[in-house]
C-alpha atoms as a PDB file:
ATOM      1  CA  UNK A   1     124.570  75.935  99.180  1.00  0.00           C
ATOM      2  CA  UNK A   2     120.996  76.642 100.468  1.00  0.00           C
ATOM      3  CA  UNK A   3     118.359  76.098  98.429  1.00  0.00           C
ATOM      4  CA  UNK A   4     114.388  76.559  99.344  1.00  0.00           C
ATOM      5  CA  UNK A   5     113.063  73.797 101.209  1.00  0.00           C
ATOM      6  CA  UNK A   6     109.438  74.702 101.247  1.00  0.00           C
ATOM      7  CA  UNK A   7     107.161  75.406  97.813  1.00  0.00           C
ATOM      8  CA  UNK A   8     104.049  77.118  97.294  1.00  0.00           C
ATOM      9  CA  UNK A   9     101.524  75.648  95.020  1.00  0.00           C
ATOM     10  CA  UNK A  10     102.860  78.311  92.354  1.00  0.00           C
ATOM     11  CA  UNK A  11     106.627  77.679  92.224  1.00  0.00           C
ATOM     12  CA  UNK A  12     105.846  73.890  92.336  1.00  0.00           C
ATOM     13  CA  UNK A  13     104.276  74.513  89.376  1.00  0.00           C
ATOM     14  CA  UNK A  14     106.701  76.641  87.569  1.00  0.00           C
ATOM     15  CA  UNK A  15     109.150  73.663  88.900  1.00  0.00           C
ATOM     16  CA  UNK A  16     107.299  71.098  86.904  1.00  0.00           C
ATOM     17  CA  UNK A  17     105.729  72.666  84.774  1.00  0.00           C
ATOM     18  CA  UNK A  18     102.022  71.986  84.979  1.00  0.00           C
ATOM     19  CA  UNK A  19      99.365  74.745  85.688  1.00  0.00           C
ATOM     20  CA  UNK A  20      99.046  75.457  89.471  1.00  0.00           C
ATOM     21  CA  UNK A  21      95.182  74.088  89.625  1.00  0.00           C
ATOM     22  CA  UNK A  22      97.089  70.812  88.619  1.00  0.00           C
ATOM     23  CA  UNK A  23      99.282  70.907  91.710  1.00  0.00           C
ATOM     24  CA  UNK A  24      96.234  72.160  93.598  1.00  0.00           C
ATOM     25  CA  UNK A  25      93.900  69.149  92.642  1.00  0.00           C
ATOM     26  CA  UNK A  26      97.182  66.610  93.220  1.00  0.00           C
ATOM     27  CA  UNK A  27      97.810  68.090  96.903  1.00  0.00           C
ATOM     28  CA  UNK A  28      94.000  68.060  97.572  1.00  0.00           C
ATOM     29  CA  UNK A  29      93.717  64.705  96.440  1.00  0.00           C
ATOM     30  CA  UNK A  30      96.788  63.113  98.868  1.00  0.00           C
ATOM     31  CA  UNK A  31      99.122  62.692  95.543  1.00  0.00           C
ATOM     32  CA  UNK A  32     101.324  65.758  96.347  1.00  0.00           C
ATOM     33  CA  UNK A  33     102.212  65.543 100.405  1.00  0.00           C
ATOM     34  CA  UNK A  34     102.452  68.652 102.210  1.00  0.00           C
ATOM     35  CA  UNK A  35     100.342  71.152 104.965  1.00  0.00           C
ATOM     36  CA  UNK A  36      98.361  73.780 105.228  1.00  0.00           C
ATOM     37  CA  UNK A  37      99.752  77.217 106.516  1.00  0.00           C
ATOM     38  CA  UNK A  38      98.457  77.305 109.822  1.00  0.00           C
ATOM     39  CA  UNK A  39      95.031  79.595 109.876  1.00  0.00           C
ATOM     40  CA  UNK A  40      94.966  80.105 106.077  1.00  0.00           C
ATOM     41  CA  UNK A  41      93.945  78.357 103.151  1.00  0.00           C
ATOM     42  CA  UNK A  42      97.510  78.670 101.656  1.00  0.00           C
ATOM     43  CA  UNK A  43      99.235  75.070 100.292  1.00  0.00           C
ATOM     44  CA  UNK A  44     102.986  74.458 101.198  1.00  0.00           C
ATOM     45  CA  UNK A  45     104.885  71.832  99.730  1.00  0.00           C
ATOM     46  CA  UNK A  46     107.989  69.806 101.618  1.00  0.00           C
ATOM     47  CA  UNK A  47     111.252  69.599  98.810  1.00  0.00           C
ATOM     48  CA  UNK A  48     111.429  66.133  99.438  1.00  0.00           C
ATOM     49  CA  UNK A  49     107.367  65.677  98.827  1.00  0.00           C
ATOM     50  CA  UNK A  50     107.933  67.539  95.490  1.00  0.00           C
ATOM     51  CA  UNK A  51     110.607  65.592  94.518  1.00  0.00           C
ATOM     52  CA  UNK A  52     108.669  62.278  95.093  1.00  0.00           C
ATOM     53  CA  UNK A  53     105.968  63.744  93.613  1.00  0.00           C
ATOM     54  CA  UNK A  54     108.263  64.688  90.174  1.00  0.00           C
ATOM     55  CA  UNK A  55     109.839  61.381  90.321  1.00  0.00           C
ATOM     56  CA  UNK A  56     106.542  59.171  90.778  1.00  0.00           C
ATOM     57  CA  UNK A  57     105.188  60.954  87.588  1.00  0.00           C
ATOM     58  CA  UNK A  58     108.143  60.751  85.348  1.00  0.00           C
ATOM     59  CA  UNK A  59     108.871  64.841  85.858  1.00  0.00           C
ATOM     60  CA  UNK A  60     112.147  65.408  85.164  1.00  0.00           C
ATOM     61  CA  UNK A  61     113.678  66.848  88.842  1.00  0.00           C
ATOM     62  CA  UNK A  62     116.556  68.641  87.475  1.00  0.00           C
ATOM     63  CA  UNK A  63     114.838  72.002  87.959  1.00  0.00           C
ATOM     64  CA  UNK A  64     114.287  71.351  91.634  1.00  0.00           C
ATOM     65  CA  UNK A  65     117.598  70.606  91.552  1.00  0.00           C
ATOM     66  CA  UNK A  66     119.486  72.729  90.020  1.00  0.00           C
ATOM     67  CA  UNK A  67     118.684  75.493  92.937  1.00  0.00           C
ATOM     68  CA  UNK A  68     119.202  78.360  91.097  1.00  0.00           C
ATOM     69  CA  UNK A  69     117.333  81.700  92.555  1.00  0.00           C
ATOM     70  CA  UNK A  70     115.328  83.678  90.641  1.00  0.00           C
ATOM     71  CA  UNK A  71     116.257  87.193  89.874  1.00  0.00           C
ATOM     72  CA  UNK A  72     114.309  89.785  88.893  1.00  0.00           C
ATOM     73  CA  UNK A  73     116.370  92.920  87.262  1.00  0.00           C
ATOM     74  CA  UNK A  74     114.378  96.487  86.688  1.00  0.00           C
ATOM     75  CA  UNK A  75     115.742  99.452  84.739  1.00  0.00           C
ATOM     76  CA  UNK A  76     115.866 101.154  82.059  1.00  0.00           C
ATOM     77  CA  UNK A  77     119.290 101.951  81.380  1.00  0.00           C
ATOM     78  CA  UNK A  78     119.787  98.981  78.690  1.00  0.00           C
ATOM     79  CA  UNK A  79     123.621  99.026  79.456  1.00  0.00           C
ATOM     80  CA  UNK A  80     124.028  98.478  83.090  1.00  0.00           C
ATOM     81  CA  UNK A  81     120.962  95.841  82.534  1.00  0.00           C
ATOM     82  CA  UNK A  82     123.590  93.644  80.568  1.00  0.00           C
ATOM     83  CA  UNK A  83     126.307  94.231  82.838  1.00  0.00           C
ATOM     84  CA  UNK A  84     124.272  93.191  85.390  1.00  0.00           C
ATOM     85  CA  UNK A  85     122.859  90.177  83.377  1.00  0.00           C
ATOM     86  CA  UNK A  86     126.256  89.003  82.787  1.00  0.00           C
ATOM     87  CA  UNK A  87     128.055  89.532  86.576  1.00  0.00           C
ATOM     88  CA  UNK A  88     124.793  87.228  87.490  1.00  0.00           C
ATOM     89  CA  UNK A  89     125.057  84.752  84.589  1.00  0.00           C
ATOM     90  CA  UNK A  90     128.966  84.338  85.512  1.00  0.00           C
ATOM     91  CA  UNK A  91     128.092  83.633  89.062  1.00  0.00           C
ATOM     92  CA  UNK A  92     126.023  80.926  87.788  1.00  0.00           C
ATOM     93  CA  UNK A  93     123.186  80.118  90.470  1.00  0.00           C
ATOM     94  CA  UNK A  94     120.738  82.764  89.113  1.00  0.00           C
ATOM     95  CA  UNK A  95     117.512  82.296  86.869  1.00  0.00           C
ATOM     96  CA  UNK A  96     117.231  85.990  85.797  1.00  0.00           C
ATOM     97  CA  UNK A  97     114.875  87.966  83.740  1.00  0.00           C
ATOM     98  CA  UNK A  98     114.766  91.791  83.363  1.00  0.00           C
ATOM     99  CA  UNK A  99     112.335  94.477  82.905  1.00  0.00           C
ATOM    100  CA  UNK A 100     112.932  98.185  81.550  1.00  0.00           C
ATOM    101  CA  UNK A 101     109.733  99.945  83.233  1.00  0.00           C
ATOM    102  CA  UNK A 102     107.450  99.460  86.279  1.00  0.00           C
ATOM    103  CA  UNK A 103     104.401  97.787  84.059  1.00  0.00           C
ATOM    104  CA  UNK A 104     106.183  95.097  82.951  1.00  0.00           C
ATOM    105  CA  UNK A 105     108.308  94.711  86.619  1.00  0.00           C
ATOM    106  CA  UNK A 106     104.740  94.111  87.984  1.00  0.00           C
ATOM    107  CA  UNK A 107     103.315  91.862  85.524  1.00  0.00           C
ATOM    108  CA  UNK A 108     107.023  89.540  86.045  1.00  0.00           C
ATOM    109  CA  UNK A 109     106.983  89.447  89.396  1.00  0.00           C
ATOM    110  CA  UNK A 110     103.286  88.124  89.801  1.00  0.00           C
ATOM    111  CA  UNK A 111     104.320  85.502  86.781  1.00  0.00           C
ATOM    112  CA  UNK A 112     108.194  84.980  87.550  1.00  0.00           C
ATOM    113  CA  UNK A 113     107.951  85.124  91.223  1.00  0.00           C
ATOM    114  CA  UNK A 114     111.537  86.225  91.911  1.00  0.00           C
ATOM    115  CA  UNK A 115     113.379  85.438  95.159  1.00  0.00           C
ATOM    116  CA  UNK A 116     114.934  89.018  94.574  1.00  0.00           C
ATOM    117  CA  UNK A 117     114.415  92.444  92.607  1.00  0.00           C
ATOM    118  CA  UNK A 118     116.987  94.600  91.309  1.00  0.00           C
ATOM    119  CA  UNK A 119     115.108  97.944  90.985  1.00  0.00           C
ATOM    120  CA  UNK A 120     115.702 101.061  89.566  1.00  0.00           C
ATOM    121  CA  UNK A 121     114.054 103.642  91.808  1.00  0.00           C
ATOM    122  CA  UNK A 122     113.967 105.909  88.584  1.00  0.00           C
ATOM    123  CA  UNK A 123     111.725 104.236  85.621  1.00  0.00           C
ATOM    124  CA  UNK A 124     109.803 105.750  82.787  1.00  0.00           C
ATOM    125  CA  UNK A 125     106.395 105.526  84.233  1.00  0.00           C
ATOM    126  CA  UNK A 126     106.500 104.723  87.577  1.00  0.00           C
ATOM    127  CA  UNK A 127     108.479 104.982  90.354  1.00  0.00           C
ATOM    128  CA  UNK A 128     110.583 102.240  92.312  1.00  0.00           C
ATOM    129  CA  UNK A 129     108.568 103.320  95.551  1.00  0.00           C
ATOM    130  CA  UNK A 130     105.484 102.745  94.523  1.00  0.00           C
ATOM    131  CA  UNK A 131     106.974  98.948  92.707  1.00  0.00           C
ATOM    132  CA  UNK A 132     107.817  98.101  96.415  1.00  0.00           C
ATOM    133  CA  UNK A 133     104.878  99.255  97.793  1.00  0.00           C
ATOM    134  CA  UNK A 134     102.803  96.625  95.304  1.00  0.00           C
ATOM    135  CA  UNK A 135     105.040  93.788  96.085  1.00  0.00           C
ATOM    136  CA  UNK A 136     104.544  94.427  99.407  1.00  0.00           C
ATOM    137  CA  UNK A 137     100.772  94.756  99.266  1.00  0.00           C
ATOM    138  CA  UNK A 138     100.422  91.314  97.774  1.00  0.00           C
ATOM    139  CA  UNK A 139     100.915  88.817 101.172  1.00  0.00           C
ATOM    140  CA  UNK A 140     102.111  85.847  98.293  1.00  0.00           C
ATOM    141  CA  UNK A 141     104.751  87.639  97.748  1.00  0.00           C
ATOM    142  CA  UNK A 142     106.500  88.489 101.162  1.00  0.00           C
ATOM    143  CA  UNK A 143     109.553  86.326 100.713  1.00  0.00           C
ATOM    144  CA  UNK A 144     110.878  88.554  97.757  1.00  0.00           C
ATOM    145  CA  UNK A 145     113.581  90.724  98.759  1.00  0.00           C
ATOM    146  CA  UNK A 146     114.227  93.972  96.925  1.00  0.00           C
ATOM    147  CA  UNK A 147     117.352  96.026  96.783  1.00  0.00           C
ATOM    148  CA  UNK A 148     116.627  99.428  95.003  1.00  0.00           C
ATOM    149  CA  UNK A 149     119.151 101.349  93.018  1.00  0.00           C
ATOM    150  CA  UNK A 150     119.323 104.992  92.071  1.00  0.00           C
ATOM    151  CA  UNK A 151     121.429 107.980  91.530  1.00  0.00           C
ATOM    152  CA  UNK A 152     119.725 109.829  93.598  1.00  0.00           C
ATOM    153  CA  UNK A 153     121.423 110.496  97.017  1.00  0.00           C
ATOM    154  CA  UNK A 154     118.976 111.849  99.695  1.00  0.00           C
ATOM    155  CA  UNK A 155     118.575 110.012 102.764  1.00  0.00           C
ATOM    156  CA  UNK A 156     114.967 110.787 103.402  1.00  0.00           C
ATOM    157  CA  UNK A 157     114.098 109.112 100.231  1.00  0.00           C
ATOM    158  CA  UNK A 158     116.233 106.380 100.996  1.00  0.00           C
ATOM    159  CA  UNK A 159     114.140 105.890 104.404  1.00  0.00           C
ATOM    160  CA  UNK A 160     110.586 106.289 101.815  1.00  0.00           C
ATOM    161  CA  UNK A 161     112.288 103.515 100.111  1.00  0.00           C
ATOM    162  CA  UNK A 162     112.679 101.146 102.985  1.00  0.00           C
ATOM    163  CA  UNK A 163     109.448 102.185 104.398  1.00  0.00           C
ATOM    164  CA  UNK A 164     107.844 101.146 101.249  1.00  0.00           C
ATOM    165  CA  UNK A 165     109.452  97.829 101.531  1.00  0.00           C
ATOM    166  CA  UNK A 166     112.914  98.245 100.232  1.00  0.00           C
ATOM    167  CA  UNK A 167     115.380  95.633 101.790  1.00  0.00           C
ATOM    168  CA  UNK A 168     118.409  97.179 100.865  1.00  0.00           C
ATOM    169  CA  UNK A 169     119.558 100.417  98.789  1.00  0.00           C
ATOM    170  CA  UNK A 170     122.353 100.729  97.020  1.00  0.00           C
ATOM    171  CA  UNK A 171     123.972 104.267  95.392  1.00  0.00           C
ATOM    172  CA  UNK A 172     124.501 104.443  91.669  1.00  0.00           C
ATOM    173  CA  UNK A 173     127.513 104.164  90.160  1.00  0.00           C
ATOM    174  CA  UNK A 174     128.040 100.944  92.334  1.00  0.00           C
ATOM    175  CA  UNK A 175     130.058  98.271  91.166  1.00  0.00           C
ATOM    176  CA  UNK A 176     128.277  95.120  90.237  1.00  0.00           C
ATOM    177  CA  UNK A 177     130.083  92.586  92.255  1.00  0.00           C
ATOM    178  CA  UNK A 178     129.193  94.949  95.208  1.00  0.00           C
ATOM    179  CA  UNK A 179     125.662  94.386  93.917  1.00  0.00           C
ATOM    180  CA  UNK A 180     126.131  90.430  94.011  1.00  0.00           C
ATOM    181  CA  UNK A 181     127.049  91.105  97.409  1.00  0.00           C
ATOM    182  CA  UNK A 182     124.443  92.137  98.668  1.00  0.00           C
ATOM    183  CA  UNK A 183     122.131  89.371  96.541  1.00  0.00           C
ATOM    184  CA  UNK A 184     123.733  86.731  98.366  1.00  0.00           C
ATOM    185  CA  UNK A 185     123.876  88.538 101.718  1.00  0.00           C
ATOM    186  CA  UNK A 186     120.163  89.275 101.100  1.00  0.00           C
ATOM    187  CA  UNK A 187     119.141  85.770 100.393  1.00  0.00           C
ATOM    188  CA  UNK A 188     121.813  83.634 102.234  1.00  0.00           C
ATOM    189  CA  UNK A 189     123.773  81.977  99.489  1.00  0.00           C
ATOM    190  CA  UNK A 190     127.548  81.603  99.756  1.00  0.00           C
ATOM    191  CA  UNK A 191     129.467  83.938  97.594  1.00  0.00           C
ATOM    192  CA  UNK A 192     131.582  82.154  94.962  1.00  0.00           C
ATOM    193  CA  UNK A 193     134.556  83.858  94.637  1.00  0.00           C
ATOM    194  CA  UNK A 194     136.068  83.336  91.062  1.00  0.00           C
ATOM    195  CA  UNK A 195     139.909  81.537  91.068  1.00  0.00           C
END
């Protein structure tokens, strides 16, 4: 199973739960090993560094390793939200939250930073283009992959979409382990297939 082997500051926050000025100060001060993105003043932190770090200071490690991705699901059709919900929760390796319009989508991925988004290209106030086109607008966010989903069927739009940052598109009604699929395809995890 592969699991990330390289943190930001954020998610090694999120991982043990401290704020990320914390981290900051503990990298800064030689507590928290890692290096410096080349040209940039961006902080990246080595697994095995993080887990030193967790175990040094008596922070339980069983987030880092329990590996699961996080998933990010977007629409507003409450029904196929929990049949989505439960395909991933079956599968088991997911850390999932949803979102039922575009506001809220935004304000979860800056806070949740998923490794993927499930997005409905049709919400109530804005549209799934325009959702890629922020996520793709903020550089901390350019390992997030995005697979749209809609109804609607032309292929020009479905080009807008990938233009906009789309990584994948997939045609309502789809079938949800179709959709799992393509999450694992999209971020290089094994699929599990159920005995």
């Amino acid at each position: 199973m592969s699991t990330k082997t390289v943190f930001t500051t954020g998610e090694a926050a999120k991982i043990c739960k401290v704020s990320q000025q914390t981290i900051i100060r503990c990298f800064d001060n030689g507590t928290l090993k890692g290096f410096r993105v080349p040209g940039s003043r961006f902080r990246r932190i080595p697994r095995n560094e993080l887990y030193s770090f967790m175990r040094d200071n008596g922070i339980p490690t069983d987030a880092l390793e329990s590996g699961k991705r996080k998933l990010l699901i977007v629409d507003d059709d409450q029904e196929l939200v929990e049949l989505m919900l439960d395909t991933f929760q079956r599968d088991g390796r997911f850390d999932i939250k949803t979102a039922n319009n575009g506001f809220d989508a935004g304000m979860l991925v800056k806070e949740f930073r998923p490794d993927l988004v499930v997005l409905d290209v049709m919400l109530p106030d804005i549209n799934g283009k325009e959702v890629c086109q922020r996520v793709r607008s903020d550089s901390t966010l350019e390992a997030v992959k995005i697979i749209c989903i809609s109804g609607m069927v032309e292929q020009d739009k479905v080009a807008d979409l990938r233009a906009a940052g789309a990584d994948d598109f997939l045609q309502k009604p789809f079938t949800v382990d179709k959709l799992l699929d393509r999450a694992c395809d999209l971020l290089e995890i094994e699929r599990v297939v159920a005995s």
